[in-house]
Protein backbone atom coordinates (compact mmCIF):
# COMPACT_ATOMS: atom_id res chain seq x y z
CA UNK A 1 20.62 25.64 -0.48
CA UNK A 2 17.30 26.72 -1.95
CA UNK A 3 14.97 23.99 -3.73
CA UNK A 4 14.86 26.47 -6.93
CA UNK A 5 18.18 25.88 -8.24
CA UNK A 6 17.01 21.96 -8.67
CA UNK A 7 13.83 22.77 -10.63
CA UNK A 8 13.29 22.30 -14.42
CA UNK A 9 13.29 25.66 -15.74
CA UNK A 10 10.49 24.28 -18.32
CA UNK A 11 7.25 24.87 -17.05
CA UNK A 12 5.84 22.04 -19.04
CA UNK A 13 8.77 20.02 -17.50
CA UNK A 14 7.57 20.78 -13.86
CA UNK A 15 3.79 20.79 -14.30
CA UNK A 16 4.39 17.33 -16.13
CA UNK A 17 6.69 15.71 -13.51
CA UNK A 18 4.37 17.39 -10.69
CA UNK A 19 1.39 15.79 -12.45
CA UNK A 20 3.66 12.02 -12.87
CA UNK A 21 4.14 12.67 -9.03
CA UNK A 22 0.40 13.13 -8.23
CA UNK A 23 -0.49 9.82 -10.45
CA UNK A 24 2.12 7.72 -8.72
CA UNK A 25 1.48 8.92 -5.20
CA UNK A 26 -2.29 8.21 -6.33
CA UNK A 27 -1.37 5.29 -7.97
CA UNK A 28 0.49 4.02 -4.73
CA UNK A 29 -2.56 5.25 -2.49
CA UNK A 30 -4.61 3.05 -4.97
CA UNK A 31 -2.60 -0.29 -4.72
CA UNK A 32 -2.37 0.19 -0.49
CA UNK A 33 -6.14 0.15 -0.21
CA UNK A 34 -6.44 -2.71 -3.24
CA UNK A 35 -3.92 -4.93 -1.46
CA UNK A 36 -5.82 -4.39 1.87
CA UNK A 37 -8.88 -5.08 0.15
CA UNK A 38 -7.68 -8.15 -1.55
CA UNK A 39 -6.09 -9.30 1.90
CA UNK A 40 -9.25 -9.38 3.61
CA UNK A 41 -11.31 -10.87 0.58
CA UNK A 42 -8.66 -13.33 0.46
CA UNK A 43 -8.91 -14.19 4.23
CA UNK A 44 -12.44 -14.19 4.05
CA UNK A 45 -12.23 -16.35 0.66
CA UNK A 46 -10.18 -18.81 2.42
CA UNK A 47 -11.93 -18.92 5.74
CA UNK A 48 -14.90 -20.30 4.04
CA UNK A 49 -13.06 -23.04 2.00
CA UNK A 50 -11.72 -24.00 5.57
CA UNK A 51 -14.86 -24.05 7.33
CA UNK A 52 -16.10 -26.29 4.42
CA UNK A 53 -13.90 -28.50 4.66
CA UNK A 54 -14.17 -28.56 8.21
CA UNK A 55 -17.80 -29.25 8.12
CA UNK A 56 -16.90 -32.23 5.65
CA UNK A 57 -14.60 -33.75 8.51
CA UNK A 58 -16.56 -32.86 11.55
CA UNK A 59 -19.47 -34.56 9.83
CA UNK A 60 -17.02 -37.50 8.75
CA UNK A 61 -15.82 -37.52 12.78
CA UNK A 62 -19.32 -37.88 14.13
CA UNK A 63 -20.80 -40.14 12.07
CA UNK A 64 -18.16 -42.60 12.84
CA UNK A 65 -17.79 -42.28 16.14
CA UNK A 66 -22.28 -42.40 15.72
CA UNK A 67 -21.55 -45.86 14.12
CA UNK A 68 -18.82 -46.89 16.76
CA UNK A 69 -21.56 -46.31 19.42
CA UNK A 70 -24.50 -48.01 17.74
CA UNK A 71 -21.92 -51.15 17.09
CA UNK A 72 -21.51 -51.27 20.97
CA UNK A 73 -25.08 -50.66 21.69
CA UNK A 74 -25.85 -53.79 19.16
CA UNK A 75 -23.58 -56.11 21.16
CA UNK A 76 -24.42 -54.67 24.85
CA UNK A 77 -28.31 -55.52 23.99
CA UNK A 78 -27.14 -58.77 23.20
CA UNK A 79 -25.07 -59.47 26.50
CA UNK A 80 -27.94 -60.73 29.81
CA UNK A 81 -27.34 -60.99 33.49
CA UNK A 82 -26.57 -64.61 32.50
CA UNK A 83 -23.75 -64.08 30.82
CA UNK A 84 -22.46 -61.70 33.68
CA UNK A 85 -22.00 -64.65 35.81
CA UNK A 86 -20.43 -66.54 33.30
CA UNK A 87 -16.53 -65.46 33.01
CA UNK A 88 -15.70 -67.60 30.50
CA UNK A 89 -18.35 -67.73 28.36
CA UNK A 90 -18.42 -63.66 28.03
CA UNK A 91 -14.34 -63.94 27.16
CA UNK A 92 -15.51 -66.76 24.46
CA UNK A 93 -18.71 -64.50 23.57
CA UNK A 94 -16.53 -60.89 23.17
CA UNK A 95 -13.65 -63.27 21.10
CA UNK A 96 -16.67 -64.36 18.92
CA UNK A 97 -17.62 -60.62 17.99
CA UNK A 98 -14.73 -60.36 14.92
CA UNK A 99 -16.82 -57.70 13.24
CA UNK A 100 -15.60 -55.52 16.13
CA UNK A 101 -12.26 -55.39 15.10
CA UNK A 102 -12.70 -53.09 12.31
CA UNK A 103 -14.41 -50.33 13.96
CA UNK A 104 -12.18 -50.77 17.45
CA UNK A 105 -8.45 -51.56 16.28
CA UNK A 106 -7.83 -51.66 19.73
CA UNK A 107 -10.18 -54.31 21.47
CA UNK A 108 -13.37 -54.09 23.40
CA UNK A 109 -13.61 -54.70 27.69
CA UNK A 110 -16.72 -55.48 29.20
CA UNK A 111 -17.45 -54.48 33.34
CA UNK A 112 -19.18 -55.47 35.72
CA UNK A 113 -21.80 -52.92 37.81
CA UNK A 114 -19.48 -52.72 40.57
CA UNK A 115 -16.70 -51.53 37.48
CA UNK A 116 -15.16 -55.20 37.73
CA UNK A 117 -13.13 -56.21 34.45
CA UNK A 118 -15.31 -59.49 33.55
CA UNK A 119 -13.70 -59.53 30.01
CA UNK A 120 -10.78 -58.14 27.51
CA UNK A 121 -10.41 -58.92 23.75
CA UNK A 122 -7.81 -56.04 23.29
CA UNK A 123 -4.97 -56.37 21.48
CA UNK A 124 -2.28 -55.29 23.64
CA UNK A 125 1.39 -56.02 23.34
CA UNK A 126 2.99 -58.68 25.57
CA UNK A 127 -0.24 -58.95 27.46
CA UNK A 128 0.33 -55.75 29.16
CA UNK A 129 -2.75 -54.61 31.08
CA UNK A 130 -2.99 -51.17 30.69
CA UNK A 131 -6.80 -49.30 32.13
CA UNK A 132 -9.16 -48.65 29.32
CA UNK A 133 -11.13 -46.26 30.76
CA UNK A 134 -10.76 -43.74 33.64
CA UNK A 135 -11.93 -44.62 36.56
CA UNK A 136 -14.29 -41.32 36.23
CA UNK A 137 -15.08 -42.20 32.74
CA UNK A 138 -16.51 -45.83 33.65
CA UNK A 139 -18.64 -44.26 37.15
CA UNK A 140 -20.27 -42.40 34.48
CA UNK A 141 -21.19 -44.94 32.33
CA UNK A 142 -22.17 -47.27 35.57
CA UNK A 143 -23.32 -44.75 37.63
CA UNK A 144 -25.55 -42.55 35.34
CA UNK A 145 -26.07 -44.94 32.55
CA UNK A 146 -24.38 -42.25 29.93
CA UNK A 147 -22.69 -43.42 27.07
CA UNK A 148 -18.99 -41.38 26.81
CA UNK A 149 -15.79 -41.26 25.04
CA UNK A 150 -12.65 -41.13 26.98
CA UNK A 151 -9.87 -39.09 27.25
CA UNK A 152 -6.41 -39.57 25.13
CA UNK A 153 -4.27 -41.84 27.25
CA UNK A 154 -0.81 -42.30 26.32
CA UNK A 155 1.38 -45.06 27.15
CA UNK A 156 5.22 -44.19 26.51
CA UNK A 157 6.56 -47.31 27.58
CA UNK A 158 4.78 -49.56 25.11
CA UNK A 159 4.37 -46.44 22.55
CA UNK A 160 0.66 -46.67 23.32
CA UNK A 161 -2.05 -44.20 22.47
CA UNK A 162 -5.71 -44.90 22.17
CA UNK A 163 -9.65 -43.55 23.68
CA UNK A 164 -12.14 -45.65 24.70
CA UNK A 165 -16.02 -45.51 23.93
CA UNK A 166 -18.35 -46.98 26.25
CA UNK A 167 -21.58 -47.81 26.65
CA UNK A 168 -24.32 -49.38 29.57
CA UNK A 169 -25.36 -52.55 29.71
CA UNK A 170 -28.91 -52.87 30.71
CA UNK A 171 -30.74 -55.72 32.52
CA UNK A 172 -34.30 -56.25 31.13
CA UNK A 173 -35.72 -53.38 33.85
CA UNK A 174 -33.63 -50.73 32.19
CA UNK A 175 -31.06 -50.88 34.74
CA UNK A 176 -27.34 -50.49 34.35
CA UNK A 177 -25.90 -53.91 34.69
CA UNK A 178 -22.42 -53.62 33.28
CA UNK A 179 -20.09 -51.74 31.06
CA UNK A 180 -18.78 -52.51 27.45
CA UNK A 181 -16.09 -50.41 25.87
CA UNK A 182 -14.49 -50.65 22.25
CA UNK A 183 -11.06 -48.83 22.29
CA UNK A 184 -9.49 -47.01 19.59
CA UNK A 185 -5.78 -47.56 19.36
CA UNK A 186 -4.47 -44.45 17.88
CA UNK A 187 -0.92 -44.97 17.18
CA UNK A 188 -2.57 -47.69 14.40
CA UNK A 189 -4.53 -47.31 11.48
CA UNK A 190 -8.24 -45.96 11.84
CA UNK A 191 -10.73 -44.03 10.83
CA UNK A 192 -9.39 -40.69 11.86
CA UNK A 193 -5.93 -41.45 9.70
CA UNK A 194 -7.28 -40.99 6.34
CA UNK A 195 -8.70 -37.41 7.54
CA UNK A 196 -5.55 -36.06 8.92
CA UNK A 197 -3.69 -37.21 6.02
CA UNK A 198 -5.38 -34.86 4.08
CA UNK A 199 -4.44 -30.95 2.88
CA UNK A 200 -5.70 -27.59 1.33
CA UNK A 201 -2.21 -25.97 0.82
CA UNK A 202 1.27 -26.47 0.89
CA UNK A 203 1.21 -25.11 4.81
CA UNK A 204 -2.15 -26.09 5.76
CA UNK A 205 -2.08 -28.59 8.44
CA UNK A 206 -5.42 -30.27 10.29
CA UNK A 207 -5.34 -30.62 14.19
CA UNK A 208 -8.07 -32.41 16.15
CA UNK A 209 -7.68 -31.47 19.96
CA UNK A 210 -9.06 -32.75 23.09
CA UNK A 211 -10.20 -29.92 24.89
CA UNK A 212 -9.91 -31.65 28.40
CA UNK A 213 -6.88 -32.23 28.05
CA UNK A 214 -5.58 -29.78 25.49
CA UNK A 215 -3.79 -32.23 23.74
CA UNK A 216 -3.31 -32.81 19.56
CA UNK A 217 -3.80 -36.47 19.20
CA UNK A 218 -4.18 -36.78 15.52
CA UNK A 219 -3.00 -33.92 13.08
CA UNK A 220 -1.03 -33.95 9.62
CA UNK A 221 1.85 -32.09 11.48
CA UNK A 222 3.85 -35.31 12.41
CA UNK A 223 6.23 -33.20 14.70
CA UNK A 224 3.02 -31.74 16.81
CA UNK A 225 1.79 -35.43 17.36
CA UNK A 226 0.33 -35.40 21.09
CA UNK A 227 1.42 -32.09 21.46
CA UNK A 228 0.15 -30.48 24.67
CA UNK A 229 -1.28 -27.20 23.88
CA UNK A 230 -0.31 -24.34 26.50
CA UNK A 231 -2.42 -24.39 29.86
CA UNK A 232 -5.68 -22.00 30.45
CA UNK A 233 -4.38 -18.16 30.41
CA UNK A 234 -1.21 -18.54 28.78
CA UNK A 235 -2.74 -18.58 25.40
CA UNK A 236 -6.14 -16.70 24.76
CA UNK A 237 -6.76 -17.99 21.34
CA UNK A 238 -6.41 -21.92 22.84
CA UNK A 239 -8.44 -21.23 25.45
CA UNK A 240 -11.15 -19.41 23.02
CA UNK A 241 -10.53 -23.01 20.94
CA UNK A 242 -11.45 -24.70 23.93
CA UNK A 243 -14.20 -22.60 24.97
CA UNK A 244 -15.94 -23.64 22.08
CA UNK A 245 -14.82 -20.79 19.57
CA UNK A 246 -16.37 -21.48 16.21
CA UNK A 247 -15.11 -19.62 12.73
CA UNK A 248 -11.94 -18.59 11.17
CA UNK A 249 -9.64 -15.72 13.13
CA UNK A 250 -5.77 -15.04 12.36
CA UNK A 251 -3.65 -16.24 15.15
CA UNK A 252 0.31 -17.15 15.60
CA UNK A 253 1.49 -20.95 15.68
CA UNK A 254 3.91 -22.29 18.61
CA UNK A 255 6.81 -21.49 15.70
CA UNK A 256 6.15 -17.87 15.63
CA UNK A 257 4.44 -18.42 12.11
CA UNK A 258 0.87 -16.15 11.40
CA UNK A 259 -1.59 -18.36 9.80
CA UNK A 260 -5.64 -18.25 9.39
CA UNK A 261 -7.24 -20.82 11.85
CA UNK A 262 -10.81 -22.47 11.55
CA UNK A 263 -12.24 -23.95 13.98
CA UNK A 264 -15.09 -26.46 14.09
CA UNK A 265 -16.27 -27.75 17.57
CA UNK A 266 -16.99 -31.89 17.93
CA UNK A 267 -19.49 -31.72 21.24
CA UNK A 268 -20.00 -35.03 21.41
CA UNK A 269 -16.58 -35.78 22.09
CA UNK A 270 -15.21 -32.44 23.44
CA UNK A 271 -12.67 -32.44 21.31
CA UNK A 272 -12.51 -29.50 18.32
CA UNK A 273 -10.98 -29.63 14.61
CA UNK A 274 -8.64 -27.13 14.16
CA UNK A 275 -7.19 -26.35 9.95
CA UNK A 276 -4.30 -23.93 10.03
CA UNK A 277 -2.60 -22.32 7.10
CA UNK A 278 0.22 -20.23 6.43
CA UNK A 279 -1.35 -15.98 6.08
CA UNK A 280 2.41 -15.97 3.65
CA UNK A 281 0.75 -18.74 1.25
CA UNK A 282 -2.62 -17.01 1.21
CA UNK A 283 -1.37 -14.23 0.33
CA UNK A 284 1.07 -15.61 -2.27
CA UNK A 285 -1.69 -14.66 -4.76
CA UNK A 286 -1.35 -11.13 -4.54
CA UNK A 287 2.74 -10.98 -4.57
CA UNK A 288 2.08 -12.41 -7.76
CA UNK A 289 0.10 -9.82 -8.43
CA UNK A 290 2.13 -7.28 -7.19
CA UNK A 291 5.23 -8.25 -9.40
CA UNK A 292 3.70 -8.60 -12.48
CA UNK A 293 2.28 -5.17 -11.86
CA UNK A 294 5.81 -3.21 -11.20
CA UNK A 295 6.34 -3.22 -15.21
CA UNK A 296 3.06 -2.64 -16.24
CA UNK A 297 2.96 0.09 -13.85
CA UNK A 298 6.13 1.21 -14.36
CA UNK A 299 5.47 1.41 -18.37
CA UNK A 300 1.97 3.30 -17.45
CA UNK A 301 4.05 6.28 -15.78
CA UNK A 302 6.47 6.52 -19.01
CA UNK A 303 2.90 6.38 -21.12
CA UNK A 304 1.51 9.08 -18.78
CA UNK A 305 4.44 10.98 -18.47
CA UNK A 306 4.55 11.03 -22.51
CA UNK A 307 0.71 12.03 -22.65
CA UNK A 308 1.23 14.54 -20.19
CA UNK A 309 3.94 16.34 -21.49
CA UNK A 310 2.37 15.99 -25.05
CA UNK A 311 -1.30 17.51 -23.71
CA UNK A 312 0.71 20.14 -22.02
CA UNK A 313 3.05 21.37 -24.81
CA UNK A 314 -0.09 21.89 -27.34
CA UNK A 315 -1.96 23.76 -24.41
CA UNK A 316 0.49 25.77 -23.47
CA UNK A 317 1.97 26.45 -26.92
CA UNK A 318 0.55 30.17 -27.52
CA UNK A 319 2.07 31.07 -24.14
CA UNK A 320 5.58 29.50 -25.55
CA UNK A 321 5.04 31.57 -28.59
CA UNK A 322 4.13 35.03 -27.18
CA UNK A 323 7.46 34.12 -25.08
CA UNK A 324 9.13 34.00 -28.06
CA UNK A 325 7.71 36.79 -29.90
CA UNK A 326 8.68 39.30 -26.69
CA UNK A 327 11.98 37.72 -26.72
CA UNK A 328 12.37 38.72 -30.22
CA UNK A 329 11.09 41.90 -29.31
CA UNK A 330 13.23 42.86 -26.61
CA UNK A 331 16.93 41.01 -28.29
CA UNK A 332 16.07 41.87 -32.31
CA UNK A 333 13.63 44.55 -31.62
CA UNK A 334 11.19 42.77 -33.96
CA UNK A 335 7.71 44.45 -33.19
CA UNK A 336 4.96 40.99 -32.19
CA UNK A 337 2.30 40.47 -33.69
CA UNK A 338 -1.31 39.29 -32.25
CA UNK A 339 -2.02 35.60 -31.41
CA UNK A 340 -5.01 33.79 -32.15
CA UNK A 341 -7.24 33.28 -29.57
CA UNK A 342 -8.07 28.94 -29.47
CA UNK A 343 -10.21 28.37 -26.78
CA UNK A 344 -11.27 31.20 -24.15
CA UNK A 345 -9.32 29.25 -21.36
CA UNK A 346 -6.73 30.20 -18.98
CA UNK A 347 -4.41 30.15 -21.71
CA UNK A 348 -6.64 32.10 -24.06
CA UNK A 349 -7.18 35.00 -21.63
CA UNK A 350 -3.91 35.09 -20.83
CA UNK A 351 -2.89 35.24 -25.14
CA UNK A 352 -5.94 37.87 -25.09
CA UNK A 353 -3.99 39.85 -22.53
CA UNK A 354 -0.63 39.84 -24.40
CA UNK A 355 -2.43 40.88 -27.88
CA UNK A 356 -3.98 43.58 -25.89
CA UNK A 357 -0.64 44.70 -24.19
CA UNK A 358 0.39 44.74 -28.04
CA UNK A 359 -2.09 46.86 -29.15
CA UNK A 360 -1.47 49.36 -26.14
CA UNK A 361 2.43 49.01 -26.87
CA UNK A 362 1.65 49.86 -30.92
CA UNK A 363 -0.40 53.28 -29.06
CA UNK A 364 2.05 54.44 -27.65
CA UNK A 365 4.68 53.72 -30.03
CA UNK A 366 2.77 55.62 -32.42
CA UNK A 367 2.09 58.74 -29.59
CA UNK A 368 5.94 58.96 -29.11
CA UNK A 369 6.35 58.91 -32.87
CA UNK A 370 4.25 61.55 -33.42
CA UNK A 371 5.37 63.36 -29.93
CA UNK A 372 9.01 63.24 -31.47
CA UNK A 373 7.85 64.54 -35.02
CA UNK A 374 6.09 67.32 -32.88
CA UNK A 375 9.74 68.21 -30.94
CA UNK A 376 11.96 67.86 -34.01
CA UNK A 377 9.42 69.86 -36.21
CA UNK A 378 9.64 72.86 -33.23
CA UNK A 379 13.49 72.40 -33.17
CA UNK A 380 13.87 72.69 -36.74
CA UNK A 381 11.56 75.65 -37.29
CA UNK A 382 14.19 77.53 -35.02
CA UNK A 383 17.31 79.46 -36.62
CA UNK A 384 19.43 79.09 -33.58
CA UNK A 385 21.74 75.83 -33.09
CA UNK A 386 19.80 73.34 -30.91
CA UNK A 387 20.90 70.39 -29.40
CA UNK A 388 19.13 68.56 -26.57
CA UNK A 389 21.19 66.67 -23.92
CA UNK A 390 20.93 63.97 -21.18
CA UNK A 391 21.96 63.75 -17.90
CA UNK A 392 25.80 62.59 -18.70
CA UNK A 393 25.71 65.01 -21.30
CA UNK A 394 25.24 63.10 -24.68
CA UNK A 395 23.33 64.71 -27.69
CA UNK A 396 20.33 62.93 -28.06
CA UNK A 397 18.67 65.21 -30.23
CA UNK A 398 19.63 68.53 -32.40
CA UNK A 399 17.89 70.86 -34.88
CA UNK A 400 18.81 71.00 -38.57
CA UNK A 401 20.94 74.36 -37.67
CA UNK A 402 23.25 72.30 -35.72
CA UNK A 403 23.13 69.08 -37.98
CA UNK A 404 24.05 71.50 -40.76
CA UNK A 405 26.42 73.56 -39.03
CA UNK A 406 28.04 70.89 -37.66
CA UNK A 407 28.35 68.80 -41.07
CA UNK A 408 29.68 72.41 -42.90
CA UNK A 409 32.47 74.21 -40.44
CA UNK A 410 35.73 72.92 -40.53
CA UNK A 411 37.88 72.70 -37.27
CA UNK A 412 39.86 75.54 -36.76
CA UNK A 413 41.58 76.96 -33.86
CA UNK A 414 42.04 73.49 -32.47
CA UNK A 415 37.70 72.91 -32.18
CA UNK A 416 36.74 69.59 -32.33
CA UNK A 417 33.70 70.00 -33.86
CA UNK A 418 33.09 66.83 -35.26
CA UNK A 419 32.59 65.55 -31.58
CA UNK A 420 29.79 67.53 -31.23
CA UNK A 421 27.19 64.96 -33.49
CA UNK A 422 23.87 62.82 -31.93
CA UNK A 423 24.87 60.42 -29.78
CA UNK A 424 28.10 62.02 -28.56
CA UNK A 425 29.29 63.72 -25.93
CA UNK A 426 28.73 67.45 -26.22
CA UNK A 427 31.23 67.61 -22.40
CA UNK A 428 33.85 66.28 -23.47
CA UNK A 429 33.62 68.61 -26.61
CA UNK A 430 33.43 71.54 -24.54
CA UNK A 431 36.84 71.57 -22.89
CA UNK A 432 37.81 72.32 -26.80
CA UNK A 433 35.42 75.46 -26.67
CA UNK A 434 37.74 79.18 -26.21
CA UNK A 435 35.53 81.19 -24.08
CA UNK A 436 34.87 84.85 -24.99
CA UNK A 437 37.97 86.81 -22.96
CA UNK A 438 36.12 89.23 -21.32
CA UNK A 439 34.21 86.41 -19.55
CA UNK A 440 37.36 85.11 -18.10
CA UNK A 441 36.31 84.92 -14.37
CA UNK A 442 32.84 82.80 -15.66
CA UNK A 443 32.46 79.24 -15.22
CA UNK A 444 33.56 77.12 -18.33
CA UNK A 445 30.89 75.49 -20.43
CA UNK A 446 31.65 71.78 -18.95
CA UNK A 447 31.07 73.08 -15.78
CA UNK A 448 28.07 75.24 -16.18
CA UNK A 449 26.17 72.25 -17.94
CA UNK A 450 27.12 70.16 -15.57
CA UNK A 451 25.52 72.20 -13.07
CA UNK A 452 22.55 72.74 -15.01
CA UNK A 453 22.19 68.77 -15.55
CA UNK A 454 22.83 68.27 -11.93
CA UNK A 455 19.78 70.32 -10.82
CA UNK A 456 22.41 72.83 -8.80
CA UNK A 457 21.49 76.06 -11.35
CA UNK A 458 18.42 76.63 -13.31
CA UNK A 459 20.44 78.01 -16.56
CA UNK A 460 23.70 78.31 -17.49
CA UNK A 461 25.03 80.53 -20.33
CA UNK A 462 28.37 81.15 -22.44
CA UNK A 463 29.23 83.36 -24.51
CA UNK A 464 32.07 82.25 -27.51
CA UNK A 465 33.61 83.90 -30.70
């Protein structure tokens, strides 16, 4: 089926909706790119307001765990080799130390060199002795005299979770004489609560990780509480998290959800702050965007279609008349006249074409004129009965002898002479005609003019009463 018989037959209707097609497919171009644009700006936008805040909590992280150590360091200066000996008196001297309940929820412990447990002020259900540090952690602190927080232990049996920080104990040589650990109990109020409580969005969610151990052990996402991340190689983006990635990227959650990820690295601790959030809720903005735009957009293409068509009917308007002026021409036979010439555009030279087609039409109207003046003046000047025929056989023209013989004789003899005016046909008069009888065996006049039209004979003639 060909595409034509679905076109506008208005050419202002197709160059308009060709035009509306160009400024919607342009328009549609336009929004892709501004939407992409906006995307990015709005992950880079948000990236930064995450790493800000990020900073804000790292720096909130460190400086308590900074104070948590000093606290220790202030007590362990204060414990001597005396009070090593004294069992008792370091249980009594560690219950004494109430201040150290506030920064460690969880208790404090106190080792000998030889990582003996000397004393315990933890708060532990039923009495339960559960290890403090790992045995690796406390060689550490004994061995190299390095001050180190622990890994997340969890106990499931008494619903347990807590880290330990420890620090030396030094003799008056420098030594390492001991151990003395304060231990953060997790599962119970502390200073890491208060950060993970906190949100930038309706799906933003804050995760701090131990990278040892690739476990979540505080986060605002109650159901990924102690979470165990997936193990090295299964996940690249955890293991770049672990590496000790720094900045914002786009990753996917355990839940199959896209989100923009910040990371901020806690060396001190090996552990890293992670702040998700949902790629759907940054990008909420723009779907505003992009529905309050559909009717303004859609009114803009009604507005531009209106323009369009409005700029293209007063251009093209002397091509619609000189249309109109050859149709006239051609179904009234009105003779055009010349259009004025606006601008010398497309549409200018093109009027300036059809006025000169006009004037070259008016020529040779007026040559034929005069041509047929010329032929009817020759005719007429001849006393013989003239009448000039076409190639069916019609009179198209004939002298004034003819005209007036024709309007004067009266049929007689069964002649039809009044077929024999312009315009009809001189044939079918002829078969009316009585030949001269001695010319009997001749060809009749319809048949010798018909040879002569038909190009079969040069001339033909007949000879009648």
């Amino acid at each position: 089926m060909s595409l034509h018989r679905f076109l506008p037959q208005s050419l202002k209707t197709r160059v308009t909706l060709l035009t509306l097609l160009a400024v919607v497919v342009s328009f549609l171009v336009l929004a892709f790119l501004i939407k992409s644009l906006m995307r990015e700006e709005l992950l880079l936008n948000n990236g930064e307001q995450q790493r800000l805040a990020l900073k804000l909590m790292t720096s909130e992280v460190n400086n308590g765990l900074r104070e948590r150590f000093v606290t220790l360091e202030a007590v362990a200066l204060r414990v001597s080799p005396q009070m090593l000996e004294d069992t008792a008196g370091l249980q009594a001297f560690l219950q004494q130390q109430s201040f150290l309940a506030g920064p460690f929820n969880g208790g404090v412990s106190l080792w000998s060199q030889h990582g003996v447990l000397l004393a315990d002020a933890r708060h532990v259900p039923d009495g339960s002795v559960v290890p403090v540090l790992a045995p690796q952690e406390l060689q550490r602190v004994l061995q190299e005299g390095q001050a180190v927080i622990g890994r997340i232990q969890v106990n499931s049996k008494l619903n347990l979770v807590w880290f330990a920080m420890a620090v030396p104990i030094r003799g008056p040589a420098g030594d390492v004489i001991g151990a003395l650990a304060g231990v953060m109990q997790l599962d119970q109020a502390n200073f890491l609560t208060q950060l993970t409580s906190a949100r930038i969005g309706t799906t933003s969610n804050f995760f701090l990780v131990d990278a040892r151990q690739s476990l979540i052990f505080a986060t605002s996402d109650r159901e990924r509480q102690l979470e165990v991340l997936s193990q090295p190689g299964a996940n690249s983006w955890t293991d770049r998290f672990a590496q000790g990635f720094e900045g914002s990227t786009l990753a996917v959650d355990p839940k199959g959800v896209e989100v923009l990820a910040s990371v901020q690295q806690i060396p001190q601790a090996q552990w890293y702050l992670v702040i998700t959030q949902a790629t759907a809720e940054t990008f909420d903005v723009v779907d505003a965007i992009k529905l309050r735009a559909r009717p303004l957009g859609a009114l803009m293409a009604v507005l531009c279609l209106g323009v369009i068509w409005l700029m293209l009917r007063h251009q093209l308007a002397p091509m619609t008349s000189a249309a109109r002026m050859l149709d006239g021409f051609v179904r009234r036979n009105q003779m055009p006249e010349s259009l004025p010439v606006v601008l010398h555009d497309e549409v200018g030279q093109l009027v300036g074409g059809f006025n000169r087609l006009l004037e070259t039409f008016a020529q040779q109207q007026k040559v034929l004129r005069q041509r047929e003046l010329f032929n009817q003046a020759v005719l007429n000047s001849m006393t013989a009965k003239i009448a000039v025929l076409d190639l069916h056989g019609v009179i198209l023209e004939a002298n004034q002898a003819w005209q007036q013989d024709e309007s004067n004789c009266v049929p007689t003899s069964g002649q039809n002479l009044a077929s024999m005016r312009v315009g009809t046909n001189f044939m079918a008069a002829c078969d009316a005609l009585a030949p001269d009888l001695a010319q009997d065996d001749a060809m009749t006049a319809r048949i010798g003019i018909g040879a002569v039209l038909a190009g079969r004979i040069p001339r033909f003639y007949l000879e009648y009463a």
